[in-house]
N, C-alpha and C. Protein backbone atom coordinates (compact mmCIF):
# COMPACT_ATOMS: atom_id res chain seq x y z
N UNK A 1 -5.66 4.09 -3.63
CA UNK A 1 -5.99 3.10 -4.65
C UNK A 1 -7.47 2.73 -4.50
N UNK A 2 -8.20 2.77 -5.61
CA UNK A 2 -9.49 2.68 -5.43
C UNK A 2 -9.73 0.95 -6.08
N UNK A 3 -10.58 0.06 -5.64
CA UNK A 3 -10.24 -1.02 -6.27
C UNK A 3 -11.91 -1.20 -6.86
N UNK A 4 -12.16 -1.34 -8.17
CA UNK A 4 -12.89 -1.45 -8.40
C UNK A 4 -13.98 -3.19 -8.28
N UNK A 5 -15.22 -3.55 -8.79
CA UNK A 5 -15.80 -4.38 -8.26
C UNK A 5 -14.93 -6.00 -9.27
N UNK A 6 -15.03 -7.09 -8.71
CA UNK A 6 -14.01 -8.17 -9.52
C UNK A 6 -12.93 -8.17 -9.09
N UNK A 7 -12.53 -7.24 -8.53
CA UNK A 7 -11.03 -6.88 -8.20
C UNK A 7 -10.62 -8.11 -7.43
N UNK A 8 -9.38 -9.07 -7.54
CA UNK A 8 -9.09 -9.68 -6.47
C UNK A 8 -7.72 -9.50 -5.58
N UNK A 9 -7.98 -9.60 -4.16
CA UNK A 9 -7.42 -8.81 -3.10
C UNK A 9 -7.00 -10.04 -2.18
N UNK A 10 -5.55 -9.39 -1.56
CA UNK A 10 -5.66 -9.85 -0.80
C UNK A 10 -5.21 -9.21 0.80
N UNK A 11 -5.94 -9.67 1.66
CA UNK A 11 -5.81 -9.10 3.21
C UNK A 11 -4.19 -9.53 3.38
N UNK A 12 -4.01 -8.05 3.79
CA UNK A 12 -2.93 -7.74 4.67
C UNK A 12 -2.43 -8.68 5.53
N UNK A 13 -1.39 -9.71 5.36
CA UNK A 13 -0.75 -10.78 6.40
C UNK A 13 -0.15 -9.32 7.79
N UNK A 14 -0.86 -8.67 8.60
CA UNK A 14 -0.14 -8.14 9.05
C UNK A 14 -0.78 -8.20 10.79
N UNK A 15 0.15 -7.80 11.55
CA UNK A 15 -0.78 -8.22 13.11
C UNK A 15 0.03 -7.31 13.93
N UNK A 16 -0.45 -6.11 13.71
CA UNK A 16 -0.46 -4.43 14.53
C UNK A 16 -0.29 -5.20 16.32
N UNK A 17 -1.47 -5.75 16.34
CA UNK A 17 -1.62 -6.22 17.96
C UNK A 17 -0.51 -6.86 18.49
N UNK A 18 0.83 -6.87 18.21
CA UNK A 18 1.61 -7.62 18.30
C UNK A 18 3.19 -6.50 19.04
N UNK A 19 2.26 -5.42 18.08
CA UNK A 19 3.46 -4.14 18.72
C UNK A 19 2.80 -3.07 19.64
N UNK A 20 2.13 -3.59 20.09
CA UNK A 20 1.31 -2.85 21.46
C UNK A 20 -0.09 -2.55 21.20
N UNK A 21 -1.01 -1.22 21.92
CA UNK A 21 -1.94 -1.78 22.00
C UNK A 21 -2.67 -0.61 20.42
N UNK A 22 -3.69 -1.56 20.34
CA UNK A 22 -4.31 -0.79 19.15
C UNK A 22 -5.69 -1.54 19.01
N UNK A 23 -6.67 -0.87 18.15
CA UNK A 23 -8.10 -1.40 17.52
C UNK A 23 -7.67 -1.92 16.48
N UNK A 24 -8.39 -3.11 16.40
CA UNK A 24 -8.35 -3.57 14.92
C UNK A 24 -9.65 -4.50 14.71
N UNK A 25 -9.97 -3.70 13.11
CA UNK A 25 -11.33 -4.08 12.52
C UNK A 25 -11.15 -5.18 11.41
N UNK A 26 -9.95 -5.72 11.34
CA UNK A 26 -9.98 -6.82 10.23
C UNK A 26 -9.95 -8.10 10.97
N UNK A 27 -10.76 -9.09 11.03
CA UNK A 27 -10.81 -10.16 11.42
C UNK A 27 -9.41 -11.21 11.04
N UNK A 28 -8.67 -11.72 12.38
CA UNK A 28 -7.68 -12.53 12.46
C UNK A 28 -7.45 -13.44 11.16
N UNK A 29 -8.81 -14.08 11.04
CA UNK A 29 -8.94 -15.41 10.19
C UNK A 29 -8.79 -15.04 9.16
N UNK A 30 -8.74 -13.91 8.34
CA UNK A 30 -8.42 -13.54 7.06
C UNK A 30 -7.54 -13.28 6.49
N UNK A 31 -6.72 -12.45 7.58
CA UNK A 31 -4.99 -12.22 7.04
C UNK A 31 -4.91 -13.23 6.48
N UNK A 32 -4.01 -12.52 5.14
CA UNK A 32 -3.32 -13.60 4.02
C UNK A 32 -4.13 -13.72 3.20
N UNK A 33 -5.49 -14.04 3.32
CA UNK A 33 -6.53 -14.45 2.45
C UNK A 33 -7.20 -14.02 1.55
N UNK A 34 -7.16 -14.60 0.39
CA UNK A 34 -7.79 -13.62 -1.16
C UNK A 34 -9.44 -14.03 -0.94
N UNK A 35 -9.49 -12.48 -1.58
CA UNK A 35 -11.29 -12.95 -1.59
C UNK A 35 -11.72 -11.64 -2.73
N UNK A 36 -12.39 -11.27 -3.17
CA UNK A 36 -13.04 -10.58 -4.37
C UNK A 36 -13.68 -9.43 -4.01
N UNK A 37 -13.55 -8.25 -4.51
CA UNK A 37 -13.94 -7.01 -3.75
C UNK A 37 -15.56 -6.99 -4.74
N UNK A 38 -16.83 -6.91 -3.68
CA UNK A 38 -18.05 -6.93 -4.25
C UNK A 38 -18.10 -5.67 -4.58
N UNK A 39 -18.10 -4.30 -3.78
CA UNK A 39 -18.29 -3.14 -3.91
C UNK A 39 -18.00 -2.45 -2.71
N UNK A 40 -17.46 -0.82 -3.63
CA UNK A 40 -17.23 -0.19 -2.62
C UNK A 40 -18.39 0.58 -1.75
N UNK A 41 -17.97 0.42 -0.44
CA UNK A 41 -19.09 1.36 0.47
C UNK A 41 -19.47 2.85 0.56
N UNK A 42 -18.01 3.57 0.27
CA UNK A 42 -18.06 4.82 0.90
C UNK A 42 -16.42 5.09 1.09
N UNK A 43 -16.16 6.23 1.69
CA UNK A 43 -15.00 6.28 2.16
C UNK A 43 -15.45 6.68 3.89
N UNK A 44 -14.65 6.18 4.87
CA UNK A 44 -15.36 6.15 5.82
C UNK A 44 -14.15 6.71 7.23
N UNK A 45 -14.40 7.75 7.86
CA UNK A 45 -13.06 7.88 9.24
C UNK A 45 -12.57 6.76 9.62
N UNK A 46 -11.47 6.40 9.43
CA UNK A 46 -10.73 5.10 9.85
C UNK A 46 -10.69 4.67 11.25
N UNK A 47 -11.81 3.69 11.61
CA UNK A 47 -12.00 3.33 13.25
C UNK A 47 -10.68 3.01 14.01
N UNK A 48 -9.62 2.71 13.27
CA UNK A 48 -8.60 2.35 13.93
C UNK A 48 -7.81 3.41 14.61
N UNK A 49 -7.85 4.33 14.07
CA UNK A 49 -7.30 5.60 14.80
C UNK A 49 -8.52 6.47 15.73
N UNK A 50 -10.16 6.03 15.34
CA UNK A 50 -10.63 7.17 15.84
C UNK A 50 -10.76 7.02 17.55
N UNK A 51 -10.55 4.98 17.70
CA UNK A 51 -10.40 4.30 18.92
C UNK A 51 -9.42 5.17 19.69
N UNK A 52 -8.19 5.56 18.97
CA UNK A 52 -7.21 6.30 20.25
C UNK A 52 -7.12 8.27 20.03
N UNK A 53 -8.34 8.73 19.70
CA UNK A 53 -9.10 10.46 19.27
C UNK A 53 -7.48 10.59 18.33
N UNK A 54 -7.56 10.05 17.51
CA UNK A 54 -6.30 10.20 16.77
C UNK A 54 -6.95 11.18 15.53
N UNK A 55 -6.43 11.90 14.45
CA UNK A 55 -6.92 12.20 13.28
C UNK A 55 -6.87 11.19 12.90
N UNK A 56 -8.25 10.69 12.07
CA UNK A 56 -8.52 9.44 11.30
C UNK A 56 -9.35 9.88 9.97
N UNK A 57 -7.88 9.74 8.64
CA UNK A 57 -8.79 10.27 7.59
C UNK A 57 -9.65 9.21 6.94
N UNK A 58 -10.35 9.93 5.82
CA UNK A 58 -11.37 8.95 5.51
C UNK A 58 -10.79 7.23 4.45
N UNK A 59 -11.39 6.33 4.68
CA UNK A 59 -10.71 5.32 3.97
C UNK A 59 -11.69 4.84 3.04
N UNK A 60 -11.11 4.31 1.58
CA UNK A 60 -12.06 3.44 1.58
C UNK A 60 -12.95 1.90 1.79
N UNK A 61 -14.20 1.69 2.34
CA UNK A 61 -14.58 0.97 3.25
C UNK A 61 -15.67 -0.26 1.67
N UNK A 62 -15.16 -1.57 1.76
CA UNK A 62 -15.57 -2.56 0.91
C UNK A 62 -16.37 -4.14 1.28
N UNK A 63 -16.90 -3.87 0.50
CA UNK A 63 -17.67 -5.34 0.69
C UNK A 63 -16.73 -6.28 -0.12
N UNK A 64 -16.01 -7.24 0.65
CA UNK A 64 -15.30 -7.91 0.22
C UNK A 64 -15.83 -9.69 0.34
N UNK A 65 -15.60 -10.36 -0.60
CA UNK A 65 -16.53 -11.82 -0.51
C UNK A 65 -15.38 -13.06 -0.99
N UNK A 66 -15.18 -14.10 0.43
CA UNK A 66 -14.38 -15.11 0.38
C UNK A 66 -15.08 -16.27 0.47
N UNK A 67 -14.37 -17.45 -0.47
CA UNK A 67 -15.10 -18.64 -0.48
C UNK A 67 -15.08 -19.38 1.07
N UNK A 68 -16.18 -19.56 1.46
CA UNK A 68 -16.50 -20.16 3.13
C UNK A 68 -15.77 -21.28 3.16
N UNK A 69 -15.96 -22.14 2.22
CA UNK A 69 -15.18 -23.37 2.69
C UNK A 69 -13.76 -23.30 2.90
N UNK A 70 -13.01 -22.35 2.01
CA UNK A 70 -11.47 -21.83 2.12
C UNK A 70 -11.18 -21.52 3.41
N UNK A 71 -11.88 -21.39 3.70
CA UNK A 71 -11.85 -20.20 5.45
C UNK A 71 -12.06 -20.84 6.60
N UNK A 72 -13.29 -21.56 6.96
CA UNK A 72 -13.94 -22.21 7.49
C UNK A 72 -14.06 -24.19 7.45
N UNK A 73 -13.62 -24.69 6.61
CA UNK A 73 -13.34 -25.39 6.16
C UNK A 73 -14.62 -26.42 6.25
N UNK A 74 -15.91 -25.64 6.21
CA UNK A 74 -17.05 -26.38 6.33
C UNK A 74 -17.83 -25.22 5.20
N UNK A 75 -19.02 -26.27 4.86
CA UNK A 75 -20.14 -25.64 3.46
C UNK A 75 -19.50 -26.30 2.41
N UNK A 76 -20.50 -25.78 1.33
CA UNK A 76 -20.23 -26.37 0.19
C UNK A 76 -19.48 -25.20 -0.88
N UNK A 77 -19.38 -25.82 -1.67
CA UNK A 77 -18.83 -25.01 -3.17
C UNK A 77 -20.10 -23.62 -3.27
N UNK A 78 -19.78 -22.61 -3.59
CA UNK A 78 -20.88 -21.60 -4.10
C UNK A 78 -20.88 -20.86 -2.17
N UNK A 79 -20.75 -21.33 -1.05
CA UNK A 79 -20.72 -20.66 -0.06
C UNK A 79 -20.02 -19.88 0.57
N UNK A 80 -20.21 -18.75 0.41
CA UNK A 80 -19.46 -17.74 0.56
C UNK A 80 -19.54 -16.57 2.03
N UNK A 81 -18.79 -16.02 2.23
CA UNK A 81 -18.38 -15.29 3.49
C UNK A 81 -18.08 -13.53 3.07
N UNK A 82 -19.04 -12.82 3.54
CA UNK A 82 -19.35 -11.32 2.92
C UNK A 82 -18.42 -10.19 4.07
N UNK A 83 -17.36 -9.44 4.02
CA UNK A 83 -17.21 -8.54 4.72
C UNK A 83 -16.63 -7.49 4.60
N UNK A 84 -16.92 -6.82 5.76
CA UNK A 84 -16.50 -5.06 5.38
C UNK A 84 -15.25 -5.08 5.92
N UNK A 85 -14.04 -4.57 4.89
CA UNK A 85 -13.28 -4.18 4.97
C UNK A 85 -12.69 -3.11 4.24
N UNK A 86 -11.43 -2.59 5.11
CA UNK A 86 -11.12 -0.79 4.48
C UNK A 86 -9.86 -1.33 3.66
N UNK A 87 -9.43 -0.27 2.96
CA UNK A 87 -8.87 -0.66 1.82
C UNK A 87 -7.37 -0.49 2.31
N UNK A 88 -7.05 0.43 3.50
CA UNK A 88 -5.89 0.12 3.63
C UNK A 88 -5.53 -1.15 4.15
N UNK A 89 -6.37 -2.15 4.51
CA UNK A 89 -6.06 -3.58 4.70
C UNK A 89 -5.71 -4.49 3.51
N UNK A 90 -6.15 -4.16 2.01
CA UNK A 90 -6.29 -4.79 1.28
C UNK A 90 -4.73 -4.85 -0.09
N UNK A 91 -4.40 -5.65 -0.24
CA UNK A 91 -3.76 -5.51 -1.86
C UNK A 91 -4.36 -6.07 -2.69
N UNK A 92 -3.56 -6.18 -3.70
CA UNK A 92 -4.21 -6.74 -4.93
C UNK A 92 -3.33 -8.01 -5.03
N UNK A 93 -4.35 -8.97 -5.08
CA UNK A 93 -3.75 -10.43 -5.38
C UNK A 93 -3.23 -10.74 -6.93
């Protein structure tokens, strides 16, 4: 699924680290959390597998942008929080 730019998404409520050991590149604080896909990066070897020399095919890798105060619960209105995430983390909200 390719998600184009506007798109709104949301991170995967999901926590891998929970069923043994693994890499993970999506920041804790986001699971669950909708935020707006700015653009896509690339499609990129999926770090999560390449951590254990696993085949890691390519994913695609997004600039995704959440309101700061939602998250953080400090800043103002208009402050926002920019990050890269791969798309198999993402749905569509």
């Amino acid at each position: 699924m390719r998600l184009p730019p506007g798109a709104r998404v949301r991170v995967r409520d999901d926590w891998p680290e929970t069923r043994g050991p693994c890499h993970i590149r999506t920041p804790h604080y986001l699971r669950g959390r909708e935020g707006v896909v700015v653009r896509h990066l690339g499609d990129f070897a999926n770090p999560e597998d390449l951590a254990f020399a696993r085949p890691a095919p390519p994913r695609p890798l997004y600039h995704v942008r959440f309101d700061q105060p939602g998250i953080w619960r400090q800043g103002a209105a208009g402050d926002d929080l920019l990050v890269e995430l791969f798309g198999h983390w993402l749905e569509e909200a």
